[in-house]
N, C-alpha and C. Protein backbone atom coordinates (compact mmCIF):
# COMPACT_ATOMS: atom_id res chain seq x y z
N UNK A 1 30.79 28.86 -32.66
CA UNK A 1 30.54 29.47 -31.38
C UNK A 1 29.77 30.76 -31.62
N UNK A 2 28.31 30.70 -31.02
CA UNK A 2 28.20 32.06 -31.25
C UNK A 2 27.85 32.74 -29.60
N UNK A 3 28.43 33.79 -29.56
CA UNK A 3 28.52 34.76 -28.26
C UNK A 3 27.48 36.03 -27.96
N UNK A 4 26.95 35.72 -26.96
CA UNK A 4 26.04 36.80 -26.59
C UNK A 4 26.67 37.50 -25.61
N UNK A 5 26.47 39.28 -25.47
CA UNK A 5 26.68 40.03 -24.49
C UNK A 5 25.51 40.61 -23.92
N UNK A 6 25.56 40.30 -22.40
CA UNK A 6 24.90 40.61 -21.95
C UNK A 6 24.61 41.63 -20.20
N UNK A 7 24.38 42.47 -19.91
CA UNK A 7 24.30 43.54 -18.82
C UNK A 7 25.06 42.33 -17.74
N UNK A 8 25.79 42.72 -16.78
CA UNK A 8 26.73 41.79 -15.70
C UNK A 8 25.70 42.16 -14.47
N UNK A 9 24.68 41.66 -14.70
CA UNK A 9 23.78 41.21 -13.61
C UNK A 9 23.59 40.09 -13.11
N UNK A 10 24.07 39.12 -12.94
CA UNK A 10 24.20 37.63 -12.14
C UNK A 10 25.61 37.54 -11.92
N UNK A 11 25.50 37.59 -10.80
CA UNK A 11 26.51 37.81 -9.69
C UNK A 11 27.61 36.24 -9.83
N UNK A 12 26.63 35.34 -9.72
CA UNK A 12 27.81 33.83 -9.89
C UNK A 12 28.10 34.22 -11.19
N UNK A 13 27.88 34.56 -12.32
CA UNK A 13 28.43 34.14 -13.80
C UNK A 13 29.74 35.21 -13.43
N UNK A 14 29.23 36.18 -12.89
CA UNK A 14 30.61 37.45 -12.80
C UNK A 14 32.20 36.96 -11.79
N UNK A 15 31.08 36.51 -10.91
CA UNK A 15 32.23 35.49 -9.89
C UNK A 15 32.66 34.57 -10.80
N UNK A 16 32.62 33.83 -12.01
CA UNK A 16 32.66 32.55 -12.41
C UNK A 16 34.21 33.47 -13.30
N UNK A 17 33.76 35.02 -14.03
CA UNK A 17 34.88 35.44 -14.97
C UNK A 17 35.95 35.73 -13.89
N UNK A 18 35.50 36.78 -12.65
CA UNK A 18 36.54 37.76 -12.65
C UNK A 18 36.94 37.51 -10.98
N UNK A 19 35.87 36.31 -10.66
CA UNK A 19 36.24 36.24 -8.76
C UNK A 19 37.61 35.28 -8.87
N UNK A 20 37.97 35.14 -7.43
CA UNK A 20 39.22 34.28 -7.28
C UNK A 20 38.39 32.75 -7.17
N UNK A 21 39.36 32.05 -7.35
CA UNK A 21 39.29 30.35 -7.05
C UNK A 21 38.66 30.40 -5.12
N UNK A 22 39.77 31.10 -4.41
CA UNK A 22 39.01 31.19 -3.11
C UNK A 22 38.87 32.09 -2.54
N UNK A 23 37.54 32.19 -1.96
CA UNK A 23 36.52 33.10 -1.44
C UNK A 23 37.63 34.02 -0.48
N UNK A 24 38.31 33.40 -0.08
CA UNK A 24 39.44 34.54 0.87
C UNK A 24 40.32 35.51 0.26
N UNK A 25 40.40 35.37 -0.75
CA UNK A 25 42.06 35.52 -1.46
C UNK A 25 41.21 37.31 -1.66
N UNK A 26 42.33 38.23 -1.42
CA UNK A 26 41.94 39.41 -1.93
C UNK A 26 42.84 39.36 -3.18
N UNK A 27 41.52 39.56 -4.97
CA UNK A 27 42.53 40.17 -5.73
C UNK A 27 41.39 41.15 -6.39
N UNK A 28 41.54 41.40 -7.41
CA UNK A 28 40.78 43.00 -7.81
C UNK A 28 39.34 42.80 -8.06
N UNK A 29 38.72 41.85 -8.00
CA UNK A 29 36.97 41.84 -8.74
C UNK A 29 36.71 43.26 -9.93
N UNK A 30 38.01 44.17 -10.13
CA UNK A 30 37.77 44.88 -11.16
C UNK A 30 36.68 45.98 -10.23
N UNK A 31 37.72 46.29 -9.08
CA UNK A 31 37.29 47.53 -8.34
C UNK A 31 38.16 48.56 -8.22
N UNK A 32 39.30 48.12 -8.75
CA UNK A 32 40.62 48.64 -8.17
C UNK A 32 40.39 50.43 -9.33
N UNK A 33 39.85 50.63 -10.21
CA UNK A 33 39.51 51.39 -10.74
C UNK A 33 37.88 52.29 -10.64
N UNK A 34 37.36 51.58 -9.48
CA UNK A 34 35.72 51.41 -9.40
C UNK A 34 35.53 52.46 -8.46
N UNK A 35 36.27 52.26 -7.56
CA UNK A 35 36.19 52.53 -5.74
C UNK A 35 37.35 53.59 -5.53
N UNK A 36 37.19 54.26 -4.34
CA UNK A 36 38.34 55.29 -3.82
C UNK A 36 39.25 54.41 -3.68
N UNK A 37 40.63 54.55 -3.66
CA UNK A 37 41.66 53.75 -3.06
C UNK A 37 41.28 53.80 -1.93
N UNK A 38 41.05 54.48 -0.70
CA UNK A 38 40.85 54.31 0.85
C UNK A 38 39.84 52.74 0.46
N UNK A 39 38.56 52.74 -0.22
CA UNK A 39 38.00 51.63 -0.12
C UNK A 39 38.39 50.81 -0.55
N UNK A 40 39.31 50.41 -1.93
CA UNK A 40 40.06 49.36 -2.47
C UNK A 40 40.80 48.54 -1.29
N UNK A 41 41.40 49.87 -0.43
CA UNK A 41 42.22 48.87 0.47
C UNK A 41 41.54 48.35 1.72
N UNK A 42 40.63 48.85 2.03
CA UNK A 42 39.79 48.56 3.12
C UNK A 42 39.29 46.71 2.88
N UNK A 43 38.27 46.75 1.82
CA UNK A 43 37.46 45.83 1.40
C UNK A 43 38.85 44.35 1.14
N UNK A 44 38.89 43.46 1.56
CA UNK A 44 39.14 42.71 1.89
C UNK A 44 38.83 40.98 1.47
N UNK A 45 39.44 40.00 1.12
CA UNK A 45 38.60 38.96 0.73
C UNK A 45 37.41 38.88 0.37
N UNK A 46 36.43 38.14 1.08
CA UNK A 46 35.33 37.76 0.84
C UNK A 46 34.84 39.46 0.47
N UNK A 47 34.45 40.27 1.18
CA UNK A 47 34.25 41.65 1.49
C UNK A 47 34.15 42.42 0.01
N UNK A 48 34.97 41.74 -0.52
CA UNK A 48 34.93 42.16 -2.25
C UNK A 48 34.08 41.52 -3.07
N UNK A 49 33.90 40.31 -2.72
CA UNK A 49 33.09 39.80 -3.47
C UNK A 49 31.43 40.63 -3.44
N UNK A 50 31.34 40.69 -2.05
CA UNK A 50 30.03 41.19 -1.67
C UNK A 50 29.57 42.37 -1.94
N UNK A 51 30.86 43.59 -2.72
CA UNK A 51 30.86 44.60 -2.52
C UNK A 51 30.20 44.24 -4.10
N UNK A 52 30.70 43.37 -4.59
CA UNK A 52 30.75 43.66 -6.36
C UNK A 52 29.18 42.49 -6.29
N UNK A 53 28.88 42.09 -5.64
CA UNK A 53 27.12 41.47 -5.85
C UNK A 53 25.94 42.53 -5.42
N UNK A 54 26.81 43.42 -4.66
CA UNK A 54 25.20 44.81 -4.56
C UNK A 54 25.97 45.30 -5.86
N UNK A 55 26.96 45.50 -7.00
CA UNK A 55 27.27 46.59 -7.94
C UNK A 55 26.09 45.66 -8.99
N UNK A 56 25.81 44.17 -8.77
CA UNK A 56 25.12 43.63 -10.01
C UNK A 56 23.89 43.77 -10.01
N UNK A 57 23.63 43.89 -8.80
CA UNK A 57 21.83 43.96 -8.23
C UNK A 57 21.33 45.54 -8.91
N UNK A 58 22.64 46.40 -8.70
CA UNK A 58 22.35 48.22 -9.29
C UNK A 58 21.73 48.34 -10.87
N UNK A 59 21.11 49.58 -11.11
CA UNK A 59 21.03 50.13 -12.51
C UNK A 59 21.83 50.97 -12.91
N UNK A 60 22.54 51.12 -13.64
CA UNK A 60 23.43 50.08 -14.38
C UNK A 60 24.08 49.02 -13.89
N UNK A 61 24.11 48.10 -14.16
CA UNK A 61 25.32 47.09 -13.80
C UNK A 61 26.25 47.13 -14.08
N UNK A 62 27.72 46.49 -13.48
CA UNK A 62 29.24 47.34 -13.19
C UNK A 62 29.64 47.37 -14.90
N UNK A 63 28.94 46.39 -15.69
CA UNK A 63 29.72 46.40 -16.81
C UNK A 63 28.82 45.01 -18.11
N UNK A 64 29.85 44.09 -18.62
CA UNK A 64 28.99 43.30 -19.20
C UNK A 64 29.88 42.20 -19.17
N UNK A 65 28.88 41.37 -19.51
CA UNK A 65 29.40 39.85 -20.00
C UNK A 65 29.09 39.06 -21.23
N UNK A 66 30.43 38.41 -21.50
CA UNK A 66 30.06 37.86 -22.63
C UNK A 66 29.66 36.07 -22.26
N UNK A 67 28.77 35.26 -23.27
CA UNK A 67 28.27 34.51 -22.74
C UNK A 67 28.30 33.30 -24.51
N UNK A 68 28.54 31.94 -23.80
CA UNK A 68 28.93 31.07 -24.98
C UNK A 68 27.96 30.05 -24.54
N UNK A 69 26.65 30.15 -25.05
CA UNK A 69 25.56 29.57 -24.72
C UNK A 69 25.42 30.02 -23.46
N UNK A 70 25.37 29.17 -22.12
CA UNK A 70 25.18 29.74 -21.01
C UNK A 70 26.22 30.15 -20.07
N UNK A 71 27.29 29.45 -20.54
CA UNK A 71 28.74 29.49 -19.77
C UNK A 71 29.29 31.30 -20.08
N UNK A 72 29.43 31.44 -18.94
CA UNK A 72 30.13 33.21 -18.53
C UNK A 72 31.47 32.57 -19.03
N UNK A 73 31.99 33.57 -19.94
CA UNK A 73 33.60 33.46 -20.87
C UNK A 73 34.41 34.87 -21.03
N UNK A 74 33.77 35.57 -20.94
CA UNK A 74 34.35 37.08 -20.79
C UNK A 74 33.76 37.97 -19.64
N UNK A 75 34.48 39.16 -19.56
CA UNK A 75 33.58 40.34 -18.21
C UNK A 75 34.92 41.68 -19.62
N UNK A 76 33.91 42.89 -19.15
CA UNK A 76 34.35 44.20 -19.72
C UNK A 76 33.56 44.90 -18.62
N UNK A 77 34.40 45.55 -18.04
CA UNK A 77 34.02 46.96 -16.76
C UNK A 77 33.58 48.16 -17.84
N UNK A 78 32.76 48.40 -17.43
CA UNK A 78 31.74 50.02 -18.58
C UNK A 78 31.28 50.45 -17.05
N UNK A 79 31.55 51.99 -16.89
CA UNK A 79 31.12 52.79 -16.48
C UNK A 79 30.75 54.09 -16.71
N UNK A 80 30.07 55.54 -16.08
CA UNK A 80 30.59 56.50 -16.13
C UNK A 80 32.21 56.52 -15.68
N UNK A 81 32.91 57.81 -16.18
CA UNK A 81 34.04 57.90 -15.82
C UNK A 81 34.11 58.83 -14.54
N UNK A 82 33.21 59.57 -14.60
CA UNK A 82 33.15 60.69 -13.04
C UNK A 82 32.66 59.81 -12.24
N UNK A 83 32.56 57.96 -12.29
CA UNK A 83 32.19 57.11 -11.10
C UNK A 83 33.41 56.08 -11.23
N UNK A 84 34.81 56.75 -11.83
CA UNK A 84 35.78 55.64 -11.38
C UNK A 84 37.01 56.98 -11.45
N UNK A 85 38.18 55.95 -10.86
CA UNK A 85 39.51 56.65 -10.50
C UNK A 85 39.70 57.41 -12.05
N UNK A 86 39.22 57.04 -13.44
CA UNK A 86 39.67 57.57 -14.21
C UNK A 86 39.51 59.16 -14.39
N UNK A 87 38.26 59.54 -13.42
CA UNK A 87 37.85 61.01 -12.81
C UNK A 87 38.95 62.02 -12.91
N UNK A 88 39.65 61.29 -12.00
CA UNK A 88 40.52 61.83 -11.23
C UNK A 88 42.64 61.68 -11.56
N UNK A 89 42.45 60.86 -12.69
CA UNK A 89 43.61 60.59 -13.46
C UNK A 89 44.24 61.74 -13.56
N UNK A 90 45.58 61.22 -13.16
CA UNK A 90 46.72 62.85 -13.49
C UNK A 90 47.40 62.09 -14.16
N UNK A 91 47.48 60.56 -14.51
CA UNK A 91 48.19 59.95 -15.96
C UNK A 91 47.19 59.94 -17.46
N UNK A 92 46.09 59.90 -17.18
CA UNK A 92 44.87 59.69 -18.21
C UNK A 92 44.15 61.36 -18.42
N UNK A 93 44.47 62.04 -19.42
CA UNK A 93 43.99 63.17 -19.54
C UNK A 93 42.29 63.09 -19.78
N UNK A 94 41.43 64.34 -18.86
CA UNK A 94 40.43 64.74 -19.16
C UNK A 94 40.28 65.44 -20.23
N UNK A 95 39.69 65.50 -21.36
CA UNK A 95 39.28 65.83 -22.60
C UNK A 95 38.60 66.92 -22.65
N UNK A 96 37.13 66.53 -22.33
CA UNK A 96 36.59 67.92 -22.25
C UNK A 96 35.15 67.55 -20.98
N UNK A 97 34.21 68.14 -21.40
CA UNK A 97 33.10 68.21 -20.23
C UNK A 97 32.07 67.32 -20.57
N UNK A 98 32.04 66.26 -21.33
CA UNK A 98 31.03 65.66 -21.71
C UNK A 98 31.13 64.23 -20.99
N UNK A 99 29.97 64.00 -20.59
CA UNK A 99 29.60 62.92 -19.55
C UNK A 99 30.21 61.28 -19.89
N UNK A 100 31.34 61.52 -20.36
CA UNK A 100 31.79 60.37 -20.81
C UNK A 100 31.99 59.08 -19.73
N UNK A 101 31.75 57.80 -20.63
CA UNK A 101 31.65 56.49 -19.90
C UNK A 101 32.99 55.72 -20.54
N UNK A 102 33.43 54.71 -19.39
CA UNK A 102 34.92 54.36 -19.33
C UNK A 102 34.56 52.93 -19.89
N UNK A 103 35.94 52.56 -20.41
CA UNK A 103 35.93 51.06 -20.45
C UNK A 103 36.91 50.39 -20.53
N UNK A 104 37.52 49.80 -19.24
CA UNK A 104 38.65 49.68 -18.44
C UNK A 104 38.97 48.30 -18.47
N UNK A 105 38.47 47.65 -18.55
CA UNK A 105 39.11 46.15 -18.12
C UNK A 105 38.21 44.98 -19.36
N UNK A 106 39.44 44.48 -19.46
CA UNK A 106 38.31 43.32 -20.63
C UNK A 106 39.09 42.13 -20.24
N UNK A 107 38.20 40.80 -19.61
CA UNK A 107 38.91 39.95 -18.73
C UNK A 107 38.44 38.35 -19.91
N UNK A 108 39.13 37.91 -20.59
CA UNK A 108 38.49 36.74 -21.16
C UNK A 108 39.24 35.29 -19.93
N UNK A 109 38.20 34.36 -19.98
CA UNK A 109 38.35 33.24 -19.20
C UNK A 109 39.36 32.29 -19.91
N UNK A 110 40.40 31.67 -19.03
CA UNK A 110 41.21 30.81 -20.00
C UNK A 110 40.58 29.54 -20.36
N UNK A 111 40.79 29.32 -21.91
CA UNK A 111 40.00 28.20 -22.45
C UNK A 111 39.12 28.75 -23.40
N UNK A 112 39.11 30.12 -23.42
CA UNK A 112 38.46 30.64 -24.44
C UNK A 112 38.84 31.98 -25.32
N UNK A 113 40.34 32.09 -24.77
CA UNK A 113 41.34 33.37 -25.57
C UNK A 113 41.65 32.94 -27.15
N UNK A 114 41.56 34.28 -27.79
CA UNK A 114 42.23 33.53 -29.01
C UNK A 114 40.71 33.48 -29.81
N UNK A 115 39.48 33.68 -29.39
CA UNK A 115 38.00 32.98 -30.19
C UNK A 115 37.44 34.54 -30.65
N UNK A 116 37.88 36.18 -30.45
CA UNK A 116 37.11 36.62 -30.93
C UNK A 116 36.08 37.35 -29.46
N UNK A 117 36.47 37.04 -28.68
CA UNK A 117 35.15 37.15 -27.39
C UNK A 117 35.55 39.03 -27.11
N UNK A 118 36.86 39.22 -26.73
CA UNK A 118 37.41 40.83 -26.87
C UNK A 118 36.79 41.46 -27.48
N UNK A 119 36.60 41.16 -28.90
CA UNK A 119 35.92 41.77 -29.83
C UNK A 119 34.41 42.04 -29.92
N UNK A 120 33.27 41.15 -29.04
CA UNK A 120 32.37 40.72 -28.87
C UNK A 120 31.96 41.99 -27.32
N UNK A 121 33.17 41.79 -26.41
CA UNK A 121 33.03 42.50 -25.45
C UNK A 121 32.88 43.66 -25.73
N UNK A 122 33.83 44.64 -26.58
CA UNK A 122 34.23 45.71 -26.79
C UNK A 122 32.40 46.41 -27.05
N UNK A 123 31.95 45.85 -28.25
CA UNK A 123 31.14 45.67 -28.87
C UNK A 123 29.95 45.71 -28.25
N UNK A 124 29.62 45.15 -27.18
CA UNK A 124 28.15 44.91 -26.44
C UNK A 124 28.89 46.09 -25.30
N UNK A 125 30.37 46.44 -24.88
CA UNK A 125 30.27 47.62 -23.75
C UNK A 125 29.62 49.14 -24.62
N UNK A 126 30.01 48.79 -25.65
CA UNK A 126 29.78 49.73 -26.37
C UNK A 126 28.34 50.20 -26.63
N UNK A 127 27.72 49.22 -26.74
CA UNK A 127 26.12 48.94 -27.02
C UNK A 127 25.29 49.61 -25.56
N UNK A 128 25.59 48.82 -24.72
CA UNK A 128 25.61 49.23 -22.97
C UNK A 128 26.05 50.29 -23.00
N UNK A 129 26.52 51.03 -22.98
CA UNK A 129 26.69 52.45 -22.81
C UNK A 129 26.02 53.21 -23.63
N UNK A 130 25.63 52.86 -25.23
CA UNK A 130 24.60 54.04 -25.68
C UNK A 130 23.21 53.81 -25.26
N UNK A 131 22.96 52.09 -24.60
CA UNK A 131 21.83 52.16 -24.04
C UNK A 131 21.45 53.13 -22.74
N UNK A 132 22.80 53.47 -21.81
CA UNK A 132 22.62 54.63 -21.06
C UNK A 132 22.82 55.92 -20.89
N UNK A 133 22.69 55.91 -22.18
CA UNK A 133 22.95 57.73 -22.57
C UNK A 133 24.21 57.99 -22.51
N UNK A 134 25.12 57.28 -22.36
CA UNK A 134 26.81 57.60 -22.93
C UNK A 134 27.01 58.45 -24.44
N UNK A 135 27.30 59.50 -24.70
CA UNK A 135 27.65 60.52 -25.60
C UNK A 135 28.95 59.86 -25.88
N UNK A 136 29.35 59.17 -25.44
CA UNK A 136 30.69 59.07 -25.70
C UNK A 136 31.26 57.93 -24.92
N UNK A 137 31.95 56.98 -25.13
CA UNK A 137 32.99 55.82 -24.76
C UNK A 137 34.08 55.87 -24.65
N UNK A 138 35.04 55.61 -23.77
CA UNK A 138 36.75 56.01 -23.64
C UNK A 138 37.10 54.64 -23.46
N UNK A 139 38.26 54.01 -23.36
CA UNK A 139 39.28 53.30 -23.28
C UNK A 139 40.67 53.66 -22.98
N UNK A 140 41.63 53.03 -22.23
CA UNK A 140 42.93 53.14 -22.36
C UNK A 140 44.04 51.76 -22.48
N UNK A 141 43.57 51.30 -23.66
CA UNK A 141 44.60 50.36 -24.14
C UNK A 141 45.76 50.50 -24.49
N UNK A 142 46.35 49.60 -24.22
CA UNK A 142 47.80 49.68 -24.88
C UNK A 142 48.47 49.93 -25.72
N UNK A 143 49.65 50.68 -26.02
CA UNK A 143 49.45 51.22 -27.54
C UNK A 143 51.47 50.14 -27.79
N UNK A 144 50.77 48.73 -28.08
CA UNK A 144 52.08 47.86 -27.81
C UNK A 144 52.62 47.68 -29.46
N UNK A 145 51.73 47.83 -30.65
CA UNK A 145 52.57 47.47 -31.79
C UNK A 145 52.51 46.14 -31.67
N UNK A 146 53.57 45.87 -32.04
CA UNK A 146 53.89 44.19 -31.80
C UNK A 146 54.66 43.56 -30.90
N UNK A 147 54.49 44.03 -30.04
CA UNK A 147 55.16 43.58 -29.01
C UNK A 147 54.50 42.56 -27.86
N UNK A 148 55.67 41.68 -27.19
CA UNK A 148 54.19 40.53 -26.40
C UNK A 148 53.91 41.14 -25.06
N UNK A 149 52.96 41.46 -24.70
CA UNK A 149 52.49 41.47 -23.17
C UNK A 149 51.71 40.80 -22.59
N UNK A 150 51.91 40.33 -21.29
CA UNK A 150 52.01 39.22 -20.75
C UNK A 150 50.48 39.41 -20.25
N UNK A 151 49.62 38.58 -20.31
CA UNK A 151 48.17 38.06 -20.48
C UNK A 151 47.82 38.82 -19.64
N UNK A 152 48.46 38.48 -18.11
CA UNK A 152 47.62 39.40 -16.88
C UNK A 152 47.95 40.51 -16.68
N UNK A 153 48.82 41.40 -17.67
CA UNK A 153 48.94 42.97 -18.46
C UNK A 153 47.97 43.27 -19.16
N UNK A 154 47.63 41.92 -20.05
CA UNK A 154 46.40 42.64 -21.42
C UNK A 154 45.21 43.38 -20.93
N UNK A 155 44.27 43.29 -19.77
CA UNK A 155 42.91 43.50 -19.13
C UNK A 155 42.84 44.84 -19.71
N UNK A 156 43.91 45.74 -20.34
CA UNK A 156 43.08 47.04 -20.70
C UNK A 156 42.99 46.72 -22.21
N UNK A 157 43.17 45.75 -22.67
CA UNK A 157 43.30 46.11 -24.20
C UNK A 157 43.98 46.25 -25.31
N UNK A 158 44.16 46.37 -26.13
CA UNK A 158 44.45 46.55 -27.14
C UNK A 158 44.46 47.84 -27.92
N UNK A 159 44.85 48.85 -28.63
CA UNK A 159 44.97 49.85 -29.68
C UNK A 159 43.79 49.18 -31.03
N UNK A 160 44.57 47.97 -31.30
CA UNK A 160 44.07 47.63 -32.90
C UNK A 160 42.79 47.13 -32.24
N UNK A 161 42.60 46.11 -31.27
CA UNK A 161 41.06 45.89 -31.47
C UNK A 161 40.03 46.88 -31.00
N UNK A 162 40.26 48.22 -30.51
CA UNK A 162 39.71 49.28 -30.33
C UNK A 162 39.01 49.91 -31.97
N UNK A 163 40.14 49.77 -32.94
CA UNK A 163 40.09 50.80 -33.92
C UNK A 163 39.33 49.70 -34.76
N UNK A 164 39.64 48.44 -34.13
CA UNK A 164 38.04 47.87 -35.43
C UNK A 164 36.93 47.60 -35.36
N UNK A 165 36.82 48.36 -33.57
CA UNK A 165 35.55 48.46 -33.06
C UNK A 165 35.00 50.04 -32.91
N UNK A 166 36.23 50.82 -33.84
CA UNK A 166 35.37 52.14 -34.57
C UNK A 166 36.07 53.27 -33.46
N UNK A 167 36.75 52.84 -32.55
CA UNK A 167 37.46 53.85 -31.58
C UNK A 167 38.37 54.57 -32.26
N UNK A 168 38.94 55.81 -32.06
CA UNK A 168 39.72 56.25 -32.66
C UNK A 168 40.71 57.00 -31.69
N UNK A 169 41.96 57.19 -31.58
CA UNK A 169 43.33 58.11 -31.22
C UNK A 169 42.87 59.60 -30.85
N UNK A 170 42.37 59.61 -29.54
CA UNK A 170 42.06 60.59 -28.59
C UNK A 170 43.37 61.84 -28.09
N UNK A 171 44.12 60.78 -27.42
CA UNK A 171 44.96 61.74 -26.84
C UNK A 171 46.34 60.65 -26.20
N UNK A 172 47.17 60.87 -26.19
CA UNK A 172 48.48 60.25 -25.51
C UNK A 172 48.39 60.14 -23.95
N UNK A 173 48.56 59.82 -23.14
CA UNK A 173 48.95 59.54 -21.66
C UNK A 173 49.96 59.19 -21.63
N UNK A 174 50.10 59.36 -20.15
CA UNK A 174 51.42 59.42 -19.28
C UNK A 174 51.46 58.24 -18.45
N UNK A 175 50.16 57.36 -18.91
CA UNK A 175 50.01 55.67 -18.19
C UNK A 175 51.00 54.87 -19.05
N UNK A 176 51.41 54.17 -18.39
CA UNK A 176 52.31 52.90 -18.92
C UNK A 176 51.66 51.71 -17.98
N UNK A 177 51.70 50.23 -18.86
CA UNK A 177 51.87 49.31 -18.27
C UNK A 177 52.37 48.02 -19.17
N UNK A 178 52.68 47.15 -18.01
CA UNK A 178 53.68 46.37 -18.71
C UNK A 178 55.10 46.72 -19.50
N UNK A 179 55.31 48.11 -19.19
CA UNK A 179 56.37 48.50 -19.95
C UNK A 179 56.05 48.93 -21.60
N UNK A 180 54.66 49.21 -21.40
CA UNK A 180 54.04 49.59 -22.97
C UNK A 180 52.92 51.08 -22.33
N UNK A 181 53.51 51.97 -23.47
CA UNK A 181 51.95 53.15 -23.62
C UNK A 181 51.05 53.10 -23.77
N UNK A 182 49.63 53.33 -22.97
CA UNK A 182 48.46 53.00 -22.93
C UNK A 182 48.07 54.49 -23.59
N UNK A 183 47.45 54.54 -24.69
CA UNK A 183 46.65 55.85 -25.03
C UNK A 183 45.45 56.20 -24.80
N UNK A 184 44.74 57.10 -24.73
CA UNK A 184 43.14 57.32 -24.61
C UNK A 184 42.39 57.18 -26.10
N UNK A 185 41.76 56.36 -26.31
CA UNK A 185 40.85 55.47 -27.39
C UNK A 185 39.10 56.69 -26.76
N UNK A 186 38.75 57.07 -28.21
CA UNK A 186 37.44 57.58 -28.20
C UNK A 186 35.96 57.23 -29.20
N UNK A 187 34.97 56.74 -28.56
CA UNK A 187 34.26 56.32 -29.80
C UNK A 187 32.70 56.97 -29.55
N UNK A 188 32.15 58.05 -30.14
CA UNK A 188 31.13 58.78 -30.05
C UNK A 188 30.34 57.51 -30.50
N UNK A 189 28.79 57.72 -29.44
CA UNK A 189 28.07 57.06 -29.41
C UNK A 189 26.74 57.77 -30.18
């Protein structure tokens, strides 16, 4: 298998990782960190979808995708961070003043967990962000050890596959999920 990452500009491949089965169903399109909460809750079924097909049409695009020949198999959210809730985190400490870019969600498709694609993601968000002048890359993965957390917990990550994609132990937070410590992961670009 070999995997390409590529800018999350085609809107069906992104719908194909991270949309619902049906067009009604409100669940996160991976805004829930994107958008003000007033708009998270506003935007609505379909309404989300549409919100996140003008984010693919934008420069930058919301994030990236990973791709197994032509089939969409992964999505990783890359942003600035002064353009998501992580701004504004009173669980996720601000560091210092440098224009740092986030990287929040890493979504692999089932049928293809387990291949390496995380690693692939991490990797091309990473790439995507020094292509836009990112000084710097953040994360807040989980800091679980060995412990199991439950799949639709994992979307932030990992600790270890951070640190073998060159991130390193930033700072502690006051985020938990799944009943595990999420730390702040830093990787100068």
């Amino acid at each position: 298998m070999s995997i390409e990452v590529r800018p999350a500009s085609v809107f069906p491949d992104v719908r194909a990782v991270i949309g619902p089965k049906s067009p009604a169903a409100t669940v996160c399109w991976c805004l829930s960190h994107r958008v003000p909460a007033k708009l998270d809750h506003e935007l609505r079924g379909p309404e989300r979808g549409a919100y996140v097909e003008e984010l693919c049409r934008a420069d930058p695009a919301p994030g990236v995708l990973a791709y197994d020949g032509d089939e969409p198999v992964g999505w990783a959210a890359v942003a600035p961070r002064a353009n998501t809730s992580y701004a504004r985190s009173r669980s996720i400490p601000r560091l210092d003043d440098l224009p740092v870019w986030s990287l929040w969600c890493i979504r692999i498709r089932p049928g293809h967990r387990k291949q390496g694609i995380s690693h692939a993601l991490i990797a091309g968000a990473v790439e995507f962000a020094r292509t836009h002048g990112a000084p710097v890359l953040e994360a807040y993965p989980l800091d679980s050890g060995t412990a199991r957390v439950d799949t639709t917990m994992a979307y932030v990550g990992f600790r270890k596959n951070f640190e073998r994609a060159g991130f390193v132990h930033a700072a502690d937070t006051t985020s938990v999920l799944a009943g595990q410590p999420r730390i702040l992961m830093r990787r100068t670009l």
